[in-house]
C-alpha atoms as a PDB file:
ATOM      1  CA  UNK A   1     -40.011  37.491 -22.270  1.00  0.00           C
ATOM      2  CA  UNK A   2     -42.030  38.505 -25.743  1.00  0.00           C
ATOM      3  CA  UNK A   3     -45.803  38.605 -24.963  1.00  0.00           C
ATOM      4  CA  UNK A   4     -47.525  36.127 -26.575  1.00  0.00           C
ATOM      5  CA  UNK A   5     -49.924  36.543 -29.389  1.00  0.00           C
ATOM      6  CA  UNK A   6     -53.467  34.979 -29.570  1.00  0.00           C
ATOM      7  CA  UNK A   7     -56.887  35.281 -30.139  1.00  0.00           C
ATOM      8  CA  UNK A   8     -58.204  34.192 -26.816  1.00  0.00           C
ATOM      9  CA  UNK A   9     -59.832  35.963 -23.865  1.00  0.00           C
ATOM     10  CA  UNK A  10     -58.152  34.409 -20.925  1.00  0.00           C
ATOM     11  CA  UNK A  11     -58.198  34.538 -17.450  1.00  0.00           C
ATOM     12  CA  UNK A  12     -56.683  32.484 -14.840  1.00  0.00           C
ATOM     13  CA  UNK A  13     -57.721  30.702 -11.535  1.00  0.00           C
ATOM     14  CA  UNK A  14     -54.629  30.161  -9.984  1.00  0.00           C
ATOM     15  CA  UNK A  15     -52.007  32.722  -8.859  1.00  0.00           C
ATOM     16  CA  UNK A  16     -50.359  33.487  -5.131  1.00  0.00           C
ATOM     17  CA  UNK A  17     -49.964  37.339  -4.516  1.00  0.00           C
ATOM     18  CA  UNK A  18     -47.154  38.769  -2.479  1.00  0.00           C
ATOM     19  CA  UNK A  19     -46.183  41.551  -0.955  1.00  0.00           C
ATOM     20  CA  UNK A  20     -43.780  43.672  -2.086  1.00  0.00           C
ATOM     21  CA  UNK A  21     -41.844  43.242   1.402  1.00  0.00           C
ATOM     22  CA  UNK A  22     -41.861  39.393   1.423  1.00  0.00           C
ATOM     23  CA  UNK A  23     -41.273  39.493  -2.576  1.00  0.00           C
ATOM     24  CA  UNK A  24     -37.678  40.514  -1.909  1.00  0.00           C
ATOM     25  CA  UNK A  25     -36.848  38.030   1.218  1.00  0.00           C
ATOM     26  CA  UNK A  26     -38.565  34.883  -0.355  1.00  0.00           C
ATOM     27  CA  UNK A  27     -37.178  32.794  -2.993  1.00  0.00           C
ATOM     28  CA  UNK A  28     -38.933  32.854  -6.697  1.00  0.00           C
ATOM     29  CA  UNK A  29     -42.112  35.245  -5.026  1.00  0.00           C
ATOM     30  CA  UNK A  30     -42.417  38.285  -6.867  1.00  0.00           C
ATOM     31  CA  UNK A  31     -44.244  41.912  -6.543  1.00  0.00           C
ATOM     32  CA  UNK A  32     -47.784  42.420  -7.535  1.00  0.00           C
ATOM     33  CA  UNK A  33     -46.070  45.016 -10.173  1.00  0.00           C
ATOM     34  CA  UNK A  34     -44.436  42.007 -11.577  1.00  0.00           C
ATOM     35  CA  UNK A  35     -47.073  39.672 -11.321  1.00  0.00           C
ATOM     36  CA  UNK A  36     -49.323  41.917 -13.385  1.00  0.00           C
ATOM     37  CA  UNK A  37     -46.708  42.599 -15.794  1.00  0.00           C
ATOM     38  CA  UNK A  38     -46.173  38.888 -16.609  1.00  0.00           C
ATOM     39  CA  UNK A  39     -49.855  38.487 -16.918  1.00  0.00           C
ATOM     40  CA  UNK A  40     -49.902  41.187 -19.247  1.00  0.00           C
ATOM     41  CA  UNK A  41     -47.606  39.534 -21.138  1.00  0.00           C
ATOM     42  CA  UNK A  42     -49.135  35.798 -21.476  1.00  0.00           C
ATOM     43  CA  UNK A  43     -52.733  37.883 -22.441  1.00  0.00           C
ATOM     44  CA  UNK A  44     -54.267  36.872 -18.865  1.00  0.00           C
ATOM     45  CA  UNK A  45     -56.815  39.743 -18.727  1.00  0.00           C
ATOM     46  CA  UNK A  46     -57.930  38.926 -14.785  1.00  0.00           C
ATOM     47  CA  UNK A  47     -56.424  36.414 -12.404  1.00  0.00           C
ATOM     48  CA  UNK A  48     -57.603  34.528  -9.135  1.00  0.00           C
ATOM     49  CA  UNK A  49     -55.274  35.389  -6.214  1.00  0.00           C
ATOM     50  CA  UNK A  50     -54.082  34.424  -3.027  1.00  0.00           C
ATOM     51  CA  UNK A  51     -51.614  34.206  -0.039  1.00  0.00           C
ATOM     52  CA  UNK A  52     -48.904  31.391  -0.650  1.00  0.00           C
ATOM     53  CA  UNK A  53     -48.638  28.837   2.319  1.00  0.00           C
ATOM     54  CA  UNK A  54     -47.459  29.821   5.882  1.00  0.00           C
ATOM     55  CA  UNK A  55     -45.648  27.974   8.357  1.00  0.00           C
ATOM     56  CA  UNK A  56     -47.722  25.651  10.787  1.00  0.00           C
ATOM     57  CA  UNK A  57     -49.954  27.677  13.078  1.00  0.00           C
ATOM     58  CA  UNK A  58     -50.102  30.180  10.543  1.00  0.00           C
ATOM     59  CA  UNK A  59     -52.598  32.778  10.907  1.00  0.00           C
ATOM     60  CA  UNK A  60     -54.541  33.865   7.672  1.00  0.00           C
ATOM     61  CA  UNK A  61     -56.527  36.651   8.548  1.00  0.00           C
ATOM     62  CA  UNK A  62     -53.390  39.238   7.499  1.00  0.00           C
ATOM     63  CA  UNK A  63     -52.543  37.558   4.831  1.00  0.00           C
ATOM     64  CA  UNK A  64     -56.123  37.569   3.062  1.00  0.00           C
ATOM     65  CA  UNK A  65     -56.843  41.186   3.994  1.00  0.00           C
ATOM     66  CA  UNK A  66     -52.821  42.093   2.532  1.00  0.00           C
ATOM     67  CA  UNK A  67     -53.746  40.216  -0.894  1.00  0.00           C
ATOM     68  CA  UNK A  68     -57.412  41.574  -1.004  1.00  0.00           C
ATOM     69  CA  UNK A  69     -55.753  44.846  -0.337  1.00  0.00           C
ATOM     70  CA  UNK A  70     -52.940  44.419  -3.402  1.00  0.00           C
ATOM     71  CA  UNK A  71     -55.697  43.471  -5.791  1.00  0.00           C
ATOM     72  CA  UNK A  72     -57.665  46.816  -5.477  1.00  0.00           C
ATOM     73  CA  UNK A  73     -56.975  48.522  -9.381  1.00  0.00           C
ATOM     74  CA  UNK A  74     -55.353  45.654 -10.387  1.00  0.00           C
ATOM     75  CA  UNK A  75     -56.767  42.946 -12.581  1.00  0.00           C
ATOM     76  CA  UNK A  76     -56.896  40.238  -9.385  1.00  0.00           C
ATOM     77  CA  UNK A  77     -59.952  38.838  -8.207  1.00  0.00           C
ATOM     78  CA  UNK A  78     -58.878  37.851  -4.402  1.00  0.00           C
ATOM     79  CA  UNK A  79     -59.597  33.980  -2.626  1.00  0.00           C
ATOM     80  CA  UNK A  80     -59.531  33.886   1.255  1.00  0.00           C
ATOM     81  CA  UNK A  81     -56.866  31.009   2.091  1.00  0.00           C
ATOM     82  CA  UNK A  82     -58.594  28.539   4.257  1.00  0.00           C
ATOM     83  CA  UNK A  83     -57.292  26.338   7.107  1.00  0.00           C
ATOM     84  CA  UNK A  84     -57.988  23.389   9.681  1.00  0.00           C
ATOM     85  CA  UNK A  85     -56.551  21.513  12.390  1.00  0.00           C
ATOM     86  CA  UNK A  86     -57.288  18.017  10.272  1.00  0.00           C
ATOM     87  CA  UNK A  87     -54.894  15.619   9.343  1.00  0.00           C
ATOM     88  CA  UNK A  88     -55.486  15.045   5.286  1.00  0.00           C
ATOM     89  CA  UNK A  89     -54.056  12.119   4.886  1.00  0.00           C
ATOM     90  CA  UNK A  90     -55.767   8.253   4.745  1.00  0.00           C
ATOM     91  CA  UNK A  91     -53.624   6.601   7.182  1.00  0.00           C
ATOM     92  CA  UNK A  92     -54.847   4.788  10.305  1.00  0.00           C
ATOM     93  CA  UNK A  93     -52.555   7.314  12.467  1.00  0.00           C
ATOM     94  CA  UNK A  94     -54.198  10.267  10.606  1.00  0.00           C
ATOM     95  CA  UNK A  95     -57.706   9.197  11.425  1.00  0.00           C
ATOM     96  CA  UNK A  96     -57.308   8.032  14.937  1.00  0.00           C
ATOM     97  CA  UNK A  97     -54.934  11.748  14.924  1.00  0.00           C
ATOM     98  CA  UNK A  98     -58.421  13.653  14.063  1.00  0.00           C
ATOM     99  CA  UNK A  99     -60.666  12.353  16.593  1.00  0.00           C
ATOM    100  CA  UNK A 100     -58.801  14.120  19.205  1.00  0.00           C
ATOM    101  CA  UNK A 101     -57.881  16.926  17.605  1.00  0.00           C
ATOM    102  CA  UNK A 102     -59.944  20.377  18.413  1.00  0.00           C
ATOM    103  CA  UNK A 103     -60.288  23.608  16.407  1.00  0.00           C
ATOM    104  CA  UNK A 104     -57.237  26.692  17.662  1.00  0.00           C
ATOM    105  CA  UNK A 105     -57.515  29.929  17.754  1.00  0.00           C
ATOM    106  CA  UNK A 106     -55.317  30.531  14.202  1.00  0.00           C
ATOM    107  CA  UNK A 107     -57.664  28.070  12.280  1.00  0.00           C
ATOM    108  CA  UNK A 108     -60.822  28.679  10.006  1.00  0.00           C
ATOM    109  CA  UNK A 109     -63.797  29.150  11.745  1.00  0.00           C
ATOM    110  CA  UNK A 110     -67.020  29.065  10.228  1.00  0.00           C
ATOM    111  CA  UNK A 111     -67.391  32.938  11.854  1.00  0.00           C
ATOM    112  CA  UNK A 112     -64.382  33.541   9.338  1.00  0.00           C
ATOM    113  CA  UNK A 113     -65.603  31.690   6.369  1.00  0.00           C
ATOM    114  CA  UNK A 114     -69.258  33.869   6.707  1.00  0.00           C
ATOM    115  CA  UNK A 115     -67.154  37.342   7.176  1.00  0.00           C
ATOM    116  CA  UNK A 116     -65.127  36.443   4.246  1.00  0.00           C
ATOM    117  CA  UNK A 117     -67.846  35.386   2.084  1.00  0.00           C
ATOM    118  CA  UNK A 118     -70.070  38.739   2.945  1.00  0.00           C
ATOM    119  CA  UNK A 119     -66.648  40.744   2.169  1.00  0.00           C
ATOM    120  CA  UNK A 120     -66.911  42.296  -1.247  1.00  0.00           C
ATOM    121  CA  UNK A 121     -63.079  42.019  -1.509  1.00  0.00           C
ATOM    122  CA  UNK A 122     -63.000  38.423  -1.644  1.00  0.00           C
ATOM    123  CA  UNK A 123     -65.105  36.146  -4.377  1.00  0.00           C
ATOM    124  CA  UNK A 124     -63.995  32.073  -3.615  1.00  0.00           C
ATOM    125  CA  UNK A 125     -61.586  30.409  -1.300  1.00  0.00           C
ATOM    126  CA  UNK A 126     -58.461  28.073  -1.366  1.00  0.00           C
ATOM    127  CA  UNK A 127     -58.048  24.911   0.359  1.00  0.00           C
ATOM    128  CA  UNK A 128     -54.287  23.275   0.398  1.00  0.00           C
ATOM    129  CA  UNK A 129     -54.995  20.656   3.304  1.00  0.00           C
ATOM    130  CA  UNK A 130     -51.611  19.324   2.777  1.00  0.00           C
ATOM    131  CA  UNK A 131     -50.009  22.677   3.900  1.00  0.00           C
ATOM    132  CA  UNK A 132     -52.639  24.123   5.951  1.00  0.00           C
ATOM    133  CA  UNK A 133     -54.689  20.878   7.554  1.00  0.00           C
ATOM    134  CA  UNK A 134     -58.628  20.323   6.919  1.00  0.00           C
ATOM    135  CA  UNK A 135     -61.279  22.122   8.031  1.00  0.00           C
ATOM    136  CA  UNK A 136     -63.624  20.541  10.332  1.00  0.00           C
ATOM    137  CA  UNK A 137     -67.299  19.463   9.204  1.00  0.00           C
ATOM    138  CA  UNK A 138     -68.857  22.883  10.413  1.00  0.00           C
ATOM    139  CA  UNK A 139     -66.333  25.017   8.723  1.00  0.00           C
ATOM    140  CA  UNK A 140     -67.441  22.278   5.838  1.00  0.00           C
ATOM    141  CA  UNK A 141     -71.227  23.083   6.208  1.00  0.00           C
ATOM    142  CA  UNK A 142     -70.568  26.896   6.106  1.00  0.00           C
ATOM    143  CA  UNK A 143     -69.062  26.456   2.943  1.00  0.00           C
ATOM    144  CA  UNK A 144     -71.749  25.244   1.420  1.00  0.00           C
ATOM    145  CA  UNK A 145     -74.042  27.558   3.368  1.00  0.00           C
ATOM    146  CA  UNK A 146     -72.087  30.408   1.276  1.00  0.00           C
ATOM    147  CA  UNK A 147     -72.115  29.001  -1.508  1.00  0.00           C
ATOM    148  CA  UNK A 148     -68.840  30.390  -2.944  1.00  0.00           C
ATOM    149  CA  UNK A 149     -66.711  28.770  -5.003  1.00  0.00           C
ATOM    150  CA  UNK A 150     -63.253  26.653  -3.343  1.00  0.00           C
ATOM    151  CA  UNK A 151     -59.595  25.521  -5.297  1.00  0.00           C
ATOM    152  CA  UNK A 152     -58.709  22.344  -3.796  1.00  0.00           C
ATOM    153  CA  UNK A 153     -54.953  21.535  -4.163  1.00  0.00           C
ATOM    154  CA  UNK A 154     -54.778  17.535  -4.632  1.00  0.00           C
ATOM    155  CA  UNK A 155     -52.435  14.958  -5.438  1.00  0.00           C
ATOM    156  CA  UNK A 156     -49.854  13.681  -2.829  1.00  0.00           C
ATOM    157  CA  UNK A 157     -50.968  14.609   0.532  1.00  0.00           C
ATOM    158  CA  UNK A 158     -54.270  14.745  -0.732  1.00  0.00           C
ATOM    159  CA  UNK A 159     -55.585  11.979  -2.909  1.00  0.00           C
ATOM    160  CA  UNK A 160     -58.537  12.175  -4.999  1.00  0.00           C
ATOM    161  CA  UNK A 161     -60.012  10.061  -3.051  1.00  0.00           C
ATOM    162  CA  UNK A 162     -59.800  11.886   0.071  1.00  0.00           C
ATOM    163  CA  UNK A 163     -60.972  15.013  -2.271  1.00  0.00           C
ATOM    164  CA  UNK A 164     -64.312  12.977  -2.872  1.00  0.00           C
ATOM    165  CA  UNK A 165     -64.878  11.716   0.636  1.00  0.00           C
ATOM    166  CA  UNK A 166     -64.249  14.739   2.234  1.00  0.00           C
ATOM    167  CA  UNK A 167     -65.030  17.858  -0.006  1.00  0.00           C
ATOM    168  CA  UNK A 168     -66.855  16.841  -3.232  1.00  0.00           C
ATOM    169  CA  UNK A 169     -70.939  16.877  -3.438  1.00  0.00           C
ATOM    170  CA  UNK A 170     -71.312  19.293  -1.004  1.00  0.00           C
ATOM    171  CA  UNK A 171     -73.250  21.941  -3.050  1.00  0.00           C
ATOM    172  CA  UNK A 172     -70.517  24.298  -2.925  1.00  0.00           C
ATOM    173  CA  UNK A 173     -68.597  24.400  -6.818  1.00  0.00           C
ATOM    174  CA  UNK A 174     -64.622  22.872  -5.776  1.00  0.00           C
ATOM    175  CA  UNK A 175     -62.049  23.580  -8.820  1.00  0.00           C
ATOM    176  CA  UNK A 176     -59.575  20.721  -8.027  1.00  0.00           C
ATOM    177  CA  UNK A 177     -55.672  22.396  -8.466  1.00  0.00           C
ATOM    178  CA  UNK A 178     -53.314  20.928 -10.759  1.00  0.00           C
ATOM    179  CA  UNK A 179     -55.738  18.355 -12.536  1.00  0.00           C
ATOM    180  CA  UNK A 180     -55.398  16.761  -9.090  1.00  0.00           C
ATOM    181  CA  UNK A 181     -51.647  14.828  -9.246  1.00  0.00           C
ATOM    182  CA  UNK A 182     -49.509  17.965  -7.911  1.00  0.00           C
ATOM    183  CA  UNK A 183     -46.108  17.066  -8.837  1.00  0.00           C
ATOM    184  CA  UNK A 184     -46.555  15.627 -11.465  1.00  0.00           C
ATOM    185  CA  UNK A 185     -48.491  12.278 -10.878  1.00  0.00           C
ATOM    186  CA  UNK A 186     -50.154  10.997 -14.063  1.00  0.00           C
ATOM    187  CA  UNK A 187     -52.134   8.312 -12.277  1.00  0.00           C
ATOM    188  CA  UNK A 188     -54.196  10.792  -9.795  1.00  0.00           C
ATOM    189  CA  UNK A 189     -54.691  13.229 -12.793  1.00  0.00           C
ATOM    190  CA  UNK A 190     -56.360  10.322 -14.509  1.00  0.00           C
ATOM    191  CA  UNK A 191     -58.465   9.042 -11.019  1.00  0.00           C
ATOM    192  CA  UNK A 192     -59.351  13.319 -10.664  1.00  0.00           C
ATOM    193  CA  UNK A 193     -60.549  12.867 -14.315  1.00  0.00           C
ATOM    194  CA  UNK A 194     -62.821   9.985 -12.995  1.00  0.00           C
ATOM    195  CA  UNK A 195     -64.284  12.235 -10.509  1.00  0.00           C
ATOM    196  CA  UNK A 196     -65.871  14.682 -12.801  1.00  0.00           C
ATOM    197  CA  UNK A 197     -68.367  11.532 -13.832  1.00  0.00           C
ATOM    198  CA  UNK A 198     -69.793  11.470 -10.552  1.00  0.00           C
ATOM    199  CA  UNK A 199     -69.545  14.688  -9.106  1.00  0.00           C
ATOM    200  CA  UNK A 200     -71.285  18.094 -10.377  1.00  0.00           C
ATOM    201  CA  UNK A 201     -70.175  21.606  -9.574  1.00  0.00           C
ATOM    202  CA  UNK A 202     -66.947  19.746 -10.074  1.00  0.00           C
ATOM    203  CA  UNK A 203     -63.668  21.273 -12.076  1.00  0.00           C
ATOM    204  CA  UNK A 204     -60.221  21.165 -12.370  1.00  0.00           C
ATOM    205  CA  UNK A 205     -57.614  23.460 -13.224  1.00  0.00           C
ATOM    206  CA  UNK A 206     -54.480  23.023 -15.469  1.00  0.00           C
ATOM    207  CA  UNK A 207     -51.556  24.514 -13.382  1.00  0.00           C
ATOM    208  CA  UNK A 208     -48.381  23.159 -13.185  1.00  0.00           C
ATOM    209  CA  UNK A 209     -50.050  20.117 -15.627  1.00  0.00           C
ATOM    210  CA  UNK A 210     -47.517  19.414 -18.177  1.00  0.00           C
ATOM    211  CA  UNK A 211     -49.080  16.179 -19.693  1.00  0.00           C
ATOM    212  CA  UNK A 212     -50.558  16.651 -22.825  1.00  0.00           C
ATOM    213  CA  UNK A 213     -52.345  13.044 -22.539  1.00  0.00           C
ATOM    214  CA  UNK A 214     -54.191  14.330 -19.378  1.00  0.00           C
ATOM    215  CA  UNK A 215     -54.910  17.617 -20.898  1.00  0.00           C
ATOM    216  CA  UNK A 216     -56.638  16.864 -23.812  1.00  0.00           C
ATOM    217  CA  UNK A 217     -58.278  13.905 -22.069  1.00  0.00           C
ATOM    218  CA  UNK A 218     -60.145  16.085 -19.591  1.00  0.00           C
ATOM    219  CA  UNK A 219     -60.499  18.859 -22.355  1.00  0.00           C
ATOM    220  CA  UNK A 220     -62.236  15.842 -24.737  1.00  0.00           C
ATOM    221  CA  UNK A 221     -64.423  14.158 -21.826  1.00  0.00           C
ATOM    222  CA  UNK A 222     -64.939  17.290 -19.819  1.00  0.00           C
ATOM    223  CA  UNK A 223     -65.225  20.413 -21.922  1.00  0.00           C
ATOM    224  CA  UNK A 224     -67.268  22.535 -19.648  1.00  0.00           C
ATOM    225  CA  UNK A 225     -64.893  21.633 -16.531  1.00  0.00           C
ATOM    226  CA  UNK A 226     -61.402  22.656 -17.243  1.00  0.00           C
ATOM    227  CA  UNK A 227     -60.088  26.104 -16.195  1.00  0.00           C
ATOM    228  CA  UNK A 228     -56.605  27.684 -17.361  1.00  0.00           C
ATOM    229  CA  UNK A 229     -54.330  27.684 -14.032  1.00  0.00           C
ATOM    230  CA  UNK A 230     -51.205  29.301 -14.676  1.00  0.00           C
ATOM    231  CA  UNK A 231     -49.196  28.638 -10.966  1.00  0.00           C
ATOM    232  CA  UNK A 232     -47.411  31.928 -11.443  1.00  0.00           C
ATOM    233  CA  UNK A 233     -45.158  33.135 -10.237  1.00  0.00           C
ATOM    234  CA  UNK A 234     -43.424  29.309  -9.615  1.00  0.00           C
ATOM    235  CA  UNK A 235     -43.596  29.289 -13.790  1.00  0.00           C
ATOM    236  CA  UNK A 236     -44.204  32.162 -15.817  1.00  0.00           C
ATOM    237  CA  UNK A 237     -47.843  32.570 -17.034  1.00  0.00           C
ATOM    238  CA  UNK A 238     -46.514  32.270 -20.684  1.00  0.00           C
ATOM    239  CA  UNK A 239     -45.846  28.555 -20.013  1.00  0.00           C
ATOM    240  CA  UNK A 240     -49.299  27.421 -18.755  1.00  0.00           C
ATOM    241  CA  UNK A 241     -50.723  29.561 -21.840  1.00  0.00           C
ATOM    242  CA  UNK A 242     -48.409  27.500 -24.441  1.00  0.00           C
ATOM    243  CA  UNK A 243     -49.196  24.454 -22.861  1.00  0.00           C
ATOM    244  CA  UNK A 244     -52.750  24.567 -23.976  1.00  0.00           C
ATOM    245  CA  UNK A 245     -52.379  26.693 -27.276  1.00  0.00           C
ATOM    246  CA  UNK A 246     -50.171  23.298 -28.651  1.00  0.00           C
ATOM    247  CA  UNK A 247     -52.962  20.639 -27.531  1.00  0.00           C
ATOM    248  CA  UNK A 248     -54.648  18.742 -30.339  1.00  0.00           C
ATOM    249  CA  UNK A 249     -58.340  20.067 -29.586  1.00  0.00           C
ATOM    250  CA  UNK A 250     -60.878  22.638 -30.955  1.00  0.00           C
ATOM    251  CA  UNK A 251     -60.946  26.332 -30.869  1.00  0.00           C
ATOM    252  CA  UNK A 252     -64.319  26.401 -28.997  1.00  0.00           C
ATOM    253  CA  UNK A 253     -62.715  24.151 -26.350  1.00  0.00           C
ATOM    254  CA  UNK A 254     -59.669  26.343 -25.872  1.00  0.00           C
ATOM    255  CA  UNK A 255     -62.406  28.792 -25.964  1.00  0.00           C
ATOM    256  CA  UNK A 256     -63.830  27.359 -22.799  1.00  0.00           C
ATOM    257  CA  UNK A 257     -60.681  26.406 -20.593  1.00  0.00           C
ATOM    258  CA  UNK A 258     -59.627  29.474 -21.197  1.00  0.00           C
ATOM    259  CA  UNK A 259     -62.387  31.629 -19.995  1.00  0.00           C
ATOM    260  CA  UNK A 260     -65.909  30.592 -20.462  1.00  0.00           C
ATOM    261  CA  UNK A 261     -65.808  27.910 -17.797  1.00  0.00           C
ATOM    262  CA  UNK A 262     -63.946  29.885 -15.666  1.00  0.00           C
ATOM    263  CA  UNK A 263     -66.748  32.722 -15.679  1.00  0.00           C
ATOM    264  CA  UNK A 264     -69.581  30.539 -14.945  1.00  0.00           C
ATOM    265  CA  UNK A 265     -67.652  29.099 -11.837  1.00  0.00           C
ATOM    266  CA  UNK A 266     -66.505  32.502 -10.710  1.00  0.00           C
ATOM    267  CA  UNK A 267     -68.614  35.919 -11.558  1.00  0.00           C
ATOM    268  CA  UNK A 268     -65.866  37.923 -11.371  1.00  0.00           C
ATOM    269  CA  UNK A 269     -64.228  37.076 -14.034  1.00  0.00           C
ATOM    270  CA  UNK A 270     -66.616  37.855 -16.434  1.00  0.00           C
ATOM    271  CA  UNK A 271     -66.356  41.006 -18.973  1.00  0.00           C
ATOM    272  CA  UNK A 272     -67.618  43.964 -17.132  1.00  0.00           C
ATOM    273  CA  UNK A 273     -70.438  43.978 -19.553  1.00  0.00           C
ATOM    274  CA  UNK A 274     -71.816  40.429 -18.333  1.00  0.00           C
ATOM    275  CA  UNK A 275     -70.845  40.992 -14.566  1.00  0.00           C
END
């Protein structure tokens, strides 16, 4: 694929990393070598990282320290993938589900989320309660204790709503995945929109977003809260890049989704000179 040409700095908050072992047993995953290369090509100077999703009782400790490890001379910034024995959903059965469930052995404690957030190699965490369950409330409070910065994946599984209720207005920053309707669900993008009036230290990120309504409505209401989210490697980096270059807004806002909201969220993003 030709590398695209623009005049934007732009860096990207939402990749999975994977070794070069599992690259070659596991679908569309690819190699860090490739990963890098495709960045290269789409003009992503520095990308957030992490493990994709694991089966159920899945163990993260390995799989952060493997990604962390990957990222060293490469233009990744690595995220600790985050777990809990919750049920996500709103149902009755889901509720009534989590007041008997207890914390295991392979899920997030908040021992893991202070090691994690005092280890140099990792700046932010990621939080996909539909694949890996909720945390409880003190794996919760030792978020915001920390302070660092979390990528929610929302949308079905994960409602706005249950975003709000459960994760939002803690006083840790949470940079919502996939405008908040992952697949494809134009009526939670629109309700995730509606969040960023009442929440601060709120954002959301464009991957896999291929709306251009929903787009340029949160890039029009919400300048300073939309971050460029490629998805790679499910869809090339190129893609996500082209999706915004077309939208019907200003330079300056481009400007912003595609890095200077980003760097405020996350300090490692920024140009060496400003880190």
């Amino acid at each position: 694929m030709l590398e695209l040409e623009h005049r934007f700095r732009v860096v990207d908050v939402h990749a999975q990393l994977t070794s070069d072992e599992l690259a070659s047993t596991r679908g569309r995953a690819i190699s860090p070598e490739k990963l890098e290369r495709e960045m290269q090509q789409a003009g992503v100077v520095r990308s957030v990282v992490f493990p994709e999703a694991q089966p159920d009782d899945g163990d993260y400790i390995t799989q952060n320290n493997t990604v962390a490890r990957l990222s060293v001379d490469r233009p990744f910034i690595a995220f600790a993938r985050i777990n809990g024995q919750r049920d996500p959903g709103a149902s009755a059965t889901a509720r009534l589900r989590n007041l008997t469930t207890s914390r295991q052995p392979w899920h997030t404690s908040p021992a893991d989320v202070e090691q994690y957030a005092y280890d140099d190699r990792f700046n932010g965490f990621v939080l996909d309660a539909p694949n890996d369950g909720l945390p409880d409330e003190q794996v919760l409070d030792e978020l915001a204790s920390v302070g660092l910065p979390v990528l929610v994946r929302a949308g079905h599984g994960f409602a706005p709503d249950a975003v709000a209720e459960t994760v939002l207005g803690r006083g840790f920053p949470v940079v919502i995945a996939h405008l908040g309707g992952y697949p494809l669900d134009r009526d939670m993008m629109d309700r995730t929109i509606d969040l960023l009036d009442r929440y601060d230290e709120t954002y959301v990120d464009t991957s896999f977003v291929r709306f251009r309504d929903q787009l340029e409505r949160a890039l029009l209401e919400h300048p300073d809260r939309v971050l460029f989210g490629s998805g790679a490697p499910w869809t090339h980096p190129n893609v996500g890049v082209m999706e915004l270059l077309t939208l019907d807004v200003s330079e300056d806002k481009m400007r912003k989704a595609f890095s200077n909201n980003a760097c405020r969220v996350i300090e490692a993003l920024r140009p060496a000179a400003e880190a």
